[in-house]
Protein backbone atom coordinates (compact mmCIF):
# COMPACT_ATOMS: atom_id res chain seq x y z
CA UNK A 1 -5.25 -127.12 -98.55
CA UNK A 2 -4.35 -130.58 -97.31
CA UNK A 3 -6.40 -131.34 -94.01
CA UNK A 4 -4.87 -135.02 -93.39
CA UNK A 5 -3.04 -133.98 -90.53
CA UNK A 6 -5.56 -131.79 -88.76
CA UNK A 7 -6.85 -134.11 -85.73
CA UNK A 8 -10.34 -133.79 -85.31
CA UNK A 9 -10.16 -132.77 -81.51
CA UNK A 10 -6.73 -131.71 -80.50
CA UNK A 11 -7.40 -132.27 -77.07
CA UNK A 12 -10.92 -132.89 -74.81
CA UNK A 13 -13.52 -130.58 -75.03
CA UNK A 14 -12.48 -128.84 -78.09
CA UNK A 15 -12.48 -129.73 -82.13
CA UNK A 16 -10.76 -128.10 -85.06
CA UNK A 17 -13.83 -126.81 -87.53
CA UNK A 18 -13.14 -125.89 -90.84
CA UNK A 19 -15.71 -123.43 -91.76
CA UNK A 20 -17.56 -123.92 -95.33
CA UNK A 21 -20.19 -121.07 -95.31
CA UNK A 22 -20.19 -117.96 -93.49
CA UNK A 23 -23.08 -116.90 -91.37
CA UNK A 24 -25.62 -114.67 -93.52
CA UNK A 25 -24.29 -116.51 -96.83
CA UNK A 26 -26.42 -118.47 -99.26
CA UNK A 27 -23.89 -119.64 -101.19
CA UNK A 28 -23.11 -123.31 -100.62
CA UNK A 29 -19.26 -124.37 -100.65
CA UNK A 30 -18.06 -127.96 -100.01
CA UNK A 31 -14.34 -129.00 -99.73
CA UNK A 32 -13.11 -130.82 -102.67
CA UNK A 33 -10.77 -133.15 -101.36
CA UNK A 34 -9.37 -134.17 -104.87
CA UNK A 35 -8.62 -130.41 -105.53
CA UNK A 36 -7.62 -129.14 -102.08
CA UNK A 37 -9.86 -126.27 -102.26
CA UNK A 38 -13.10 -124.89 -101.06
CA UNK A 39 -15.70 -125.18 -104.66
CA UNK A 40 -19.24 -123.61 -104.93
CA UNK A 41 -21.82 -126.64 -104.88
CA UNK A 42 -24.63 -124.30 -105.29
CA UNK A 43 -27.09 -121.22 -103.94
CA UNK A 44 -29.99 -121.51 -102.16
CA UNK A 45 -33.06 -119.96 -104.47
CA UNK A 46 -34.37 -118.69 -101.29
CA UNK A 47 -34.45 -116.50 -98.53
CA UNK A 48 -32.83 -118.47 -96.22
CA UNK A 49 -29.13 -118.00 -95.30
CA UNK A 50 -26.96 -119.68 -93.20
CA UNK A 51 -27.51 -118.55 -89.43
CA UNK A 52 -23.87 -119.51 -88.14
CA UNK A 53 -20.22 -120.21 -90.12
CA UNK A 54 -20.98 -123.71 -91.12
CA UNK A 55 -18.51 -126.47 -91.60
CA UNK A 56 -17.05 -129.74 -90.65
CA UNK A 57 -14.60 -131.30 -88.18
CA UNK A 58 -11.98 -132.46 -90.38
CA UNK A 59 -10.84 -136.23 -90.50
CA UNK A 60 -14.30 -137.61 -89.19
CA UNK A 61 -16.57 -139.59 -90.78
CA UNK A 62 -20.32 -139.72 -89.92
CA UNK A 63 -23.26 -141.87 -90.59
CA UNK A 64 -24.25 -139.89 -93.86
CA UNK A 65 -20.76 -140.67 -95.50
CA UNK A 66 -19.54 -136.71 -95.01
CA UNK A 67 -17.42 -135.55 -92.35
CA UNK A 68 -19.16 -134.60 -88.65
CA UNK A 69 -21.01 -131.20 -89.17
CA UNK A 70 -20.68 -128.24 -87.25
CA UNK A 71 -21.58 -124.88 -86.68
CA UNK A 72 -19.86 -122.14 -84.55
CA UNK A 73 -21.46 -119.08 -83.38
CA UNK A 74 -19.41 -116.15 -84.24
CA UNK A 75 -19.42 -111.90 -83.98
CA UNK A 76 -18.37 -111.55 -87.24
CA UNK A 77 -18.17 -114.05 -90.56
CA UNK A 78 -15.30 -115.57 -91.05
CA UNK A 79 -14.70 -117.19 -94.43
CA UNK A 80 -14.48 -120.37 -96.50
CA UNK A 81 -11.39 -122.00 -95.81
CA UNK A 82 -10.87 -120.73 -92.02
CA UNK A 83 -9.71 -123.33 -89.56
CA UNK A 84 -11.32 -122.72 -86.06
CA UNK A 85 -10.29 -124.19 -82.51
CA UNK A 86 -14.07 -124.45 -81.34
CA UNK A 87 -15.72 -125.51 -77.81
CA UNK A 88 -18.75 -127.89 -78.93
CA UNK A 89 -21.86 -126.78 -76.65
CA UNK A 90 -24.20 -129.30 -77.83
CA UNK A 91 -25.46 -131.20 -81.33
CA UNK A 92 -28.71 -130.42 -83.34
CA UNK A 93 -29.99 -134.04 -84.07
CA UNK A 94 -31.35 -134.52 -87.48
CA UNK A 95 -32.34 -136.88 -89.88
CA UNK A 96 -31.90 -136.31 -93.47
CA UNK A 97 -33.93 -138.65 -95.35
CA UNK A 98 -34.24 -141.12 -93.01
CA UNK A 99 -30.38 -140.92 -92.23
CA UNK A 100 -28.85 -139.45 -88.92
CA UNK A 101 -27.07 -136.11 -89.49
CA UNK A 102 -26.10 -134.82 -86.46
CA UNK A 103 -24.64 -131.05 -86.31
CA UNK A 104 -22.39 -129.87 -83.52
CA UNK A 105 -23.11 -126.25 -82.17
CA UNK A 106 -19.22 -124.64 -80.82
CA UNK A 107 -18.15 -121.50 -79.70
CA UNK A 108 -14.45 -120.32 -80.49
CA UNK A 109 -11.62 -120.72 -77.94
CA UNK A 110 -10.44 -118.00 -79.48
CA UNK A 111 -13.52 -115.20 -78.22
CA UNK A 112 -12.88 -114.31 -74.43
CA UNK A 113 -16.42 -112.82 -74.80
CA UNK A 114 -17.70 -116.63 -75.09
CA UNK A 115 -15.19 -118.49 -72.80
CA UNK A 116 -17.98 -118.69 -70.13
CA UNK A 117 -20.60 -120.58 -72.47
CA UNK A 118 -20.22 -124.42 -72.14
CA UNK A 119 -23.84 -125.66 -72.90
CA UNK A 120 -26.52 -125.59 -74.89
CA UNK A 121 -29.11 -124.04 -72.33
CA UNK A 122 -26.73 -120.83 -72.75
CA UNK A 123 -28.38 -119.98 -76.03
CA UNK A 124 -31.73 -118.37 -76.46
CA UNK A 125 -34.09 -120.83 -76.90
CA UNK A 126 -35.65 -118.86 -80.28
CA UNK A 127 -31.96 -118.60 -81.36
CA UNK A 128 -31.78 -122.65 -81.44
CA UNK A 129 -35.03 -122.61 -83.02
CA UNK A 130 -33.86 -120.40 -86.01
CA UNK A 131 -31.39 -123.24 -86.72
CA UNK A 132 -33.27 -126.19 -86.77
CA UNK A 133 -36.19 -124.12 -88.95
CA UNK A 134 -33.14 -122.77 -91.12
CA UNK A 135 -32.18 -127.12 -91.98
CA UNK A 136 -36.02 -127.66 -92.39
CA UNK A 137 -36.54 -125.32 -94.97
CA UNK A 138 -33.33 -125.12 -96.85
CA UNK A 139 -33.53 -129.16 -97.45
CA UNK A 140 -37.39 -129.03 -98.24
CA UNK A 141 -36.57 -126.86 -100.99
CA UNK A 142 -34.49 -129.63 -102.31
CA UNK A 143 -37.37 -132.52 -101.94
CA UNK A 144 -35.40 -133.52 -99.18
CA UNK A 145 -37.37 -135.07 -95.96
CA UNK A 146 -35.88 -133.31 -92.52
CA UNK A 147 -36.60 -134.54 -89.62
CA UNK A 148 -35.16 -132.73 -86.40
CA UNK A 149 -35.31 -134.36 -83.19
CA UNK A 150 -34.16 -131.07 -81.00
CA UNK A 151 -30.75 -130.22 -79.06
CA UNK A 152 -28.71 -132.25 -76.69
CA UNK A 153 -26.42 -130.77 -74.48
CA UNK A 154 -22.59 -131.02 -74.41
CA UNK A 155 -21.89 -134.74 -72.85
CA UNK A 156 -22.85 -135.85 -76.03
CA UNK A 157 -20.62 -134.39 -78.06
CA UNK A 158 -17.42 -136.54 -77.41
CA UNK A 159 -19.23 -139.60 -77.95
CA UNK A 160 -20.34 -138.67 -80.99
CA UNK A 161 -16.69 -137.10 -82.10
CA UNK A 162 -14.95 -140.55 -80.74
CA UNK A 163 -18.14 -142.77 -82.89
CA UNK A 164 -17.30 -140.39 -86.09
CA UNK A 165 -13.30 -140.99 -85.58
CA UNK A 166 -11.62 -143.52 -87.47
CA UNK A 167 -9.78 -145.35 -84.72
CA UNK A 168 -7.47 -147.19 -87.12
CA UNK A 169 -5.53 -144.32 -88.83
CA UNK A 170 -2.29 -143.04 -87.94
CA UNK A 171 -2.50 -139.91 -90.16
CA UNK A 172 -6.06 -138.57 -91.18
CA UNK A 173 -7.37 -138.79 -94.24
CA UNK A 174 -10.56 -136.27 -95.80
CA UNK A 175 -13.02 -138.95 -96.55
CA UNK A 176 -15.84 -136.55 -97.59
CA UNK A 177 -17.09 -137.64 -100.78
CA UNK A 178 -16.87 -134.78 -102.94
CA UNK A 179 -17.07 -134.35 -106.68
CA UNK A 180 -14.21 -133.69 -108.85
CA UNK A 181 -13.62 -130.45 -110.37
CA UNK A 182 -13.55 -130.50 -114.37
């Protein structure tokens, strides 16, 4: 699975995601970039699971050295792997111990049921909630210091997308850091 010539955002207002986890999993996959494939990092020893298909937008690079992290609200789970046209509705701003890790929230182009949602203040307020408690407590049980800072809206977003975009590549490259597979 070579994602060097996906373009982050194929054109304004909407961002190829390559989904990770599913919603409802607690399995933990991370793209392996030396292998091409999707590899099980680990499982969450709790109850918590994933509350949307979680990913990345592929040839970005954010503060925390990883690509740009998303989420997209779907019906149904999709799977590791899957490559989604998305509509970003807004970022969750975080910090990770001490570092900025922002996480866009999308819908799919590709739902006519969710065409008409463009912001943030579309989504139940408990709903956004359920996120940000999902990133406290899945990192805390890792030692890890969370610090969420709440939702902004979508006029953010393509700031953020052009900051996270290396602006000197011709072809993309995935510069997640990612262990290599023995």
């Amino acid at each position: 699975m070579d994602l060097s010539l996906i373009p982050p955002s194929p054109m304004k207002g909407i961002v190829n995601l390559v989904v990770e986890i599913p919603a409802g999993s607690r399995n933990k996959y991370e793209y392996c970039a030396q292998a091409g494939i999707m590899a099980l990092d680990r499982v969450l020893h709790s109850s918590v699971r994933y509350p949307f298909d979680y990913g990345f937008i592929p040839n970005t690079l954010a503060d925390d050295g990883a690509p740009l992290d998303a989420m997209v609200i779907m019906d149904e789970p999709t799977f590791a792997g899957c490559l989604i046209k998305a509509r970003p509705i807004g970022v969750l701003d975080m910090h990770d111990c001490g570092e900025y890790d922002g996480k866009l929230l999308c819908v799919p182009t590709a739902n006519p049921r969710q065409e008409n949602i463009i912001s943030i203040n579309q989504i139940a307020p408990n709903q956004l909630e359920d996120v940000a408690e999902f990133f406290r407590t899945s990192k805390g049980l890792y030692g890890r210091t969370v610090k969420i800072d709440g939702w902004r809206d979508y006029e953010v977003v393509d700031e953020l997308i052009r900051q996270c975009t290396p602006s000197k590549k011709k072809t993309f490259k995935v510069l997640k850091k990612s262990s290599v597979v023995k």
